[in-house]
C-alpha atoms as a PDB file:
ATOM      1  CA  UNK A   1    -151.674  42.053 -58.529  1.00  0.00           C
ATOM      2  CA  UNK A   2    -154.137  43.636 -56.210  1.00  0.00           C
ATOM      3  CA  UNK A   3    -156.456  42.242 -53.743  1.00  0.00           C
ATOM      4  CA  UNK A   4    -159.167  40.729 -54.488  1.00  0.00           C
ATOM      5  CA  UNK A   5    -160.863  42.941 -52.093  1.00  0.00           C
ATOM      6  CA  UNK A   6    -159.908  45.959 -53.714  1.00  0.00           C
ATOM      7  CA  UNK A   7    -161.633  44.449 -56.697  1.00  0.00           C
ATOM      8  CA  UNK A   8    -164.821  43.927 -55.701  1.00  0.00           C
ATOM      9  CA  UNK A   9    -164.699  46.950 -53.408  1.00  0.00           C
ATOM     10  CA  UNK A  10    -164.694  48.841 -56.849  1.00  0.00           C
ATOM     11  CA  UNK A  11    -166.852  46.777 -58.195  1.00  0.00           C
ATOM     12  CA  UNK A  12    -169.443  47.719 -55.763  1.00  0.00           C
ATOM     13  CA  UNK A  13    -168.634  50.922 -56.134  1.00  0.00           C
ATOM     14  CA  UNK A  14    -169.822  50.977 -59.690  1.00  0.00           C
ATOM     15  CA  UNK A  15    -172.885  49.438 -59.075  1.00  0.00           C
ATOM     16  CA  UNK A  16    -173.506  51.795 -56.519  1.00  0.00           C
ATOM     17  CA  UNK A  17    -173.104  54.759 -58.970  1.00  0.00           C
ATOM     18  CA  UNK A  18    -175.074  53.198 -61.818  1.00  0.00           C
ATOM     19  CA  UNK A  19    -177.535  52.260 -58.876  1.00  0.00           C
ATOM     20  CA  UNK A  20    -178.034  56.246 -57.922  1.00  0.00           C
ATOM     21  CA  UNK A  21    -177.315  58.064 -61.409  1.00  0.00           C
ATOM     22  CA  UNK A  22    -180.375  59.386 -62.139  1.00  0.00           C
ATOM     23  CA  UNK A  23    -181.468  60.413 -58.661  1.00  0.00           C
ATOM     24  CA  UNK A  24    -177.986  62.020 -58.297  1.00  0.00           C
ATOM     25  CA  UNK A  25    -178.869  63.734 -61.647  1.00  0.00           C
ATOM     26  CA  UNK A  26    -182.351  65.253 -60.443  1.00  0.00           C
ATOM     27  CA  UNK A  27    -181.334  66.079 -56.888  1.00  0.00           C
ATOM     28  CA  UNK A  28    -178.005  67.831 -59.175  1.00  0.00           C
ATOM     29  CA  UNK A  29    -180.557  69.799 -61.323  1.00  0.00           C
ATOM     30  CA  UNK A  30    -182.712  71.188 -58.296  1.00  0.00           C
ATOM     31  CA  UNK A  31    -179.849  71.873 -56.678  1.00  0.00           C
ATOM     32  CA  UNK A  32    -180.587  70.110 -53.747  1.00  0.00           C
ATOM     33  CA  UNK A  33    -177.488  69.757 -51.843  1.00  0.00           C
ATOM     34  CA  UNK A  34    -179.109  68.272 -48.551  1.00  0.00           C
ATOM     35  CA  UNK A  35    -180.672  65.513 -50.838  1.00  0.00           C
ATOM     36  CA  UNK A  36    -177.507  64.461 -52.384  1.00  0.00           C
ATOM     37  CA  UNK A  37    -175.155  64.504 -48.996  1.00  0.00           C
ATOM     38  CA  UNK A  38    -178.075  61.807 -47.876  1.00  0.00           C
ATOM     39  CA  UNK A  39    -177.030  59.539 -50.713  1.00  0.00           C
ATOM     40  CA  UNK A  40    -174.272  56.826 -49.932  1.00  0.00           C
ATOM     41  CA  UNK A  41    -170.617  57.705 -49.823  1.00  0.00           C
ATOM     42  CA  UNK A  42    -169.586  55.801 -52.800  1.00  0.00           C
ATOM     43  CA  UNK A  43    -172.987  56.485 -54.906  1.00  0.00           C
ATOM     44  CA  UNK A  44    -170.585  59.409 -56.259  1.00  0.00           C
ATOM     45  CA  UNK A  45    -168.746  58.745 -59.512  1.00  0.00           C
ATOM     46  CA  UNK A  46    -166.182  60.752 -57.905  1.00  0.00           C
ATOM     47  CA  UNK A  47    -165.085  57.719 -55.803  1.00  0.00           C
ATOM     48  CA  UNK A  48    -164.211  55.470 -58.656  1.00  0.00           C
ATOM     49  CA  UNK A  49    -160.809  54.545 -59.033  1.00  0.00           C
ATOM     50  CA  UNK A  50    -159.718  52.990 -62.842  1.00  0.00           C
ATOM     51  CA  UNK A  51    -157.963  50.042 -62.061  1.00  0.00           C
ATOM     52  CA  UNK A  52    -156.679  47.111 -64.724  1.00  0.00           C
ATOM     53  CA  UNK A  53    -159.088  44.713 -65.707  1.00  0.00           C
ATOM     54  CA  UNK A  54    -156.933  41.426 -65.396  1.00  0.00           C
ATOM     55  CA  UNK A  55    -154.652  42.430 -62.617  1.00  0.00           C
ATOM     56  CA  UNK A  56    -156.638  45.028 -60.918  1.00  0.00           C
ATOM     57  CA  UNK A  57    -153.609  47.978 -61.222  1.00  0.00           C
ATOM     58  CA  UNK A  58    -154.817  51.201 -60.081  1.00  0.00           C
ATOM     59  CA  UNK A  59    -151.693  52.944 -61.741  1.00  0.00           C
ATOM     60  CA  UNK A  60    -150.258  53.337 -65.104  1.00  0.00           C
ATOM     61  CA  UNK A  61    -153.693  52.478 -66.385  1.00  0.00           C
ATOM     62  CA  UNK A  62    -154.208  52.774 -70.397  1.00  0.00           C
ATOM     63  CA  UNK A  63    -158.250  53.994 -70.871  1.00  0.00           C
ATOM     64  CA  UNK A  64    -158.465  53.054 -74.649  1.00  0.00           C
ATOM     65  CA  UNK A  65    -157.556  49.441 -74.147  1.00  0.00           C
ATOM     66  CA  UNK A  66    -158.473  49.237 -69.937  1.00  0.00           C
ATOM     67  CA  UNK A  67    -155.668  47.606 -68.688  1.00  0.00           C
ATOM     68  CA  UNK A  68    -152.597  48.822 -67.065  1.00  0.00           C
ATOM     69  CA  UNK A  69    -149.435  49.588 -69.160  1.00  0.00           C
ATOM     70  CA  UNK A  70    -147.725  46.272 -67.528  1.00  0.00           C
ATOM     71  CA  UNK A  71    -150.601  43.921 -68.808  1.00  0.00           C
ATOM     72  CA  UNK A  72    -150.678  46.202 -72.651  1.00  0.00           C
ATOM     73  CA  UNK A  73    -146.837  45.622 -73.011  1.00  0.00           C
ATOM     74  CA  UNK A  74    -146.896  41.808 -72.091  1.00  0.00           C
ATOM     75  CA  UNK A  75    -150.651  41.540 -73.875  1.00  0.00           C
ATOM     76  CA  UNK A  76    -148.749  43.470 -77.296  1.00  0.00           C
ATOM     77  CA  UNK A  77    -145.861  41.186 -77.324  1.00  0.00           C
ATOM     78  CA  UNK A  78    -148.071  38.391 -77.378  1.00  0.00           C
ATOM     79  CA  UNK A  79    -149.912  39.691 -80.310  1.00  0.00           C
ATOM     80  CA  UNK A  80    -153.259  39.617 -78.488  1.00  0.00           C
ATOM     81  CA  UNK A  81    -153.766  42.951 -79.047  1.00  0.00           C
ATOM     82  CA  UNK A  82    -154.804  43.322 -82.650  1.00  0.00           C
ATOM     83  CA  UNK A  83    -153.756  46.367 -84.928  1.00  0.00           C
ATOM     84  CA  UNK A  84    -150.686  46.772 -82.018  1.00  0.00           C
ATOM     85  CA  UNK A  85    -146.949  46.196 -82.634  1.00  0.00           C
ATOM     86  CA  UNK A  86    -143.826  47.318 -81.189  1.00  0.00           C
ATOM     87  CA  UNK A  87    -142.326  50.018 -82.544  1.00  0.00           C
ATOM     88  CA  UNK A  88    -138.537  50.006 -84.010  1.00  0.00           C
ATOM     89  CA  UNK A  89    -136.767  52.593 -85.771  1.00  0.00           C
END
C-alpha cells in the first residue's frame, strides 16, 4: 500500500498532462522547444508513473486490467474478475 500522497501526487500529475495536451501538441508541431521547456515539469506525459488502482503499486502493474499483479491474483481468486480463472494442468 502506498501513500496516499503518492496517489494524489499522480493524480495531479494527470490532470496536469490532460490540462496541457494540446498546447504541448502545437508547441511539438512548430517545434518550439523554448515554448515547451516553459510548460510545468509534470505537464509531460513522460512523468507519469502507472501505479495500481486500489493499492496504488507502482510495480508489477498489469495494463489490461490496471491493477498490480498482487491485487489481479487475490481479485482472480475471488472470482471478481470475470472471464479469469486459475490455470491447472
Amino acid at each position: 500500500m502506498s501513500k496516499e500522497s503518492m496517489k494524489a501526487r499522480e493524480k495531479k500529475r494527470r490532470k496536469m498532462v490532460r490540462k496541457y495536451a494540446n498546447k504541448r501538441a502545437k508547441l511539438k508541431a512548430e517545434g518550439d522547444y523554448i515554448g515547451l521547456s516553459r510548460l510545468p515539469r509534470n505537464s509531460s506525459p513522460v512523468r507519469l508513473h502507472n501505479r495500481c488502482q486500489i493499492t496504488g503499486r507502482p510495480r508489477g502493474y498489469m495494463r489490461q486490467f490496471g491493477v498490480s499483479r498482487i491485487t489481479f491474483r487475490e481479485m482472480a481468486s475471488k472470482g471478481l474478475i470475470p472471464g479469469v480463472k486459475k490455470a491447472s494442468w
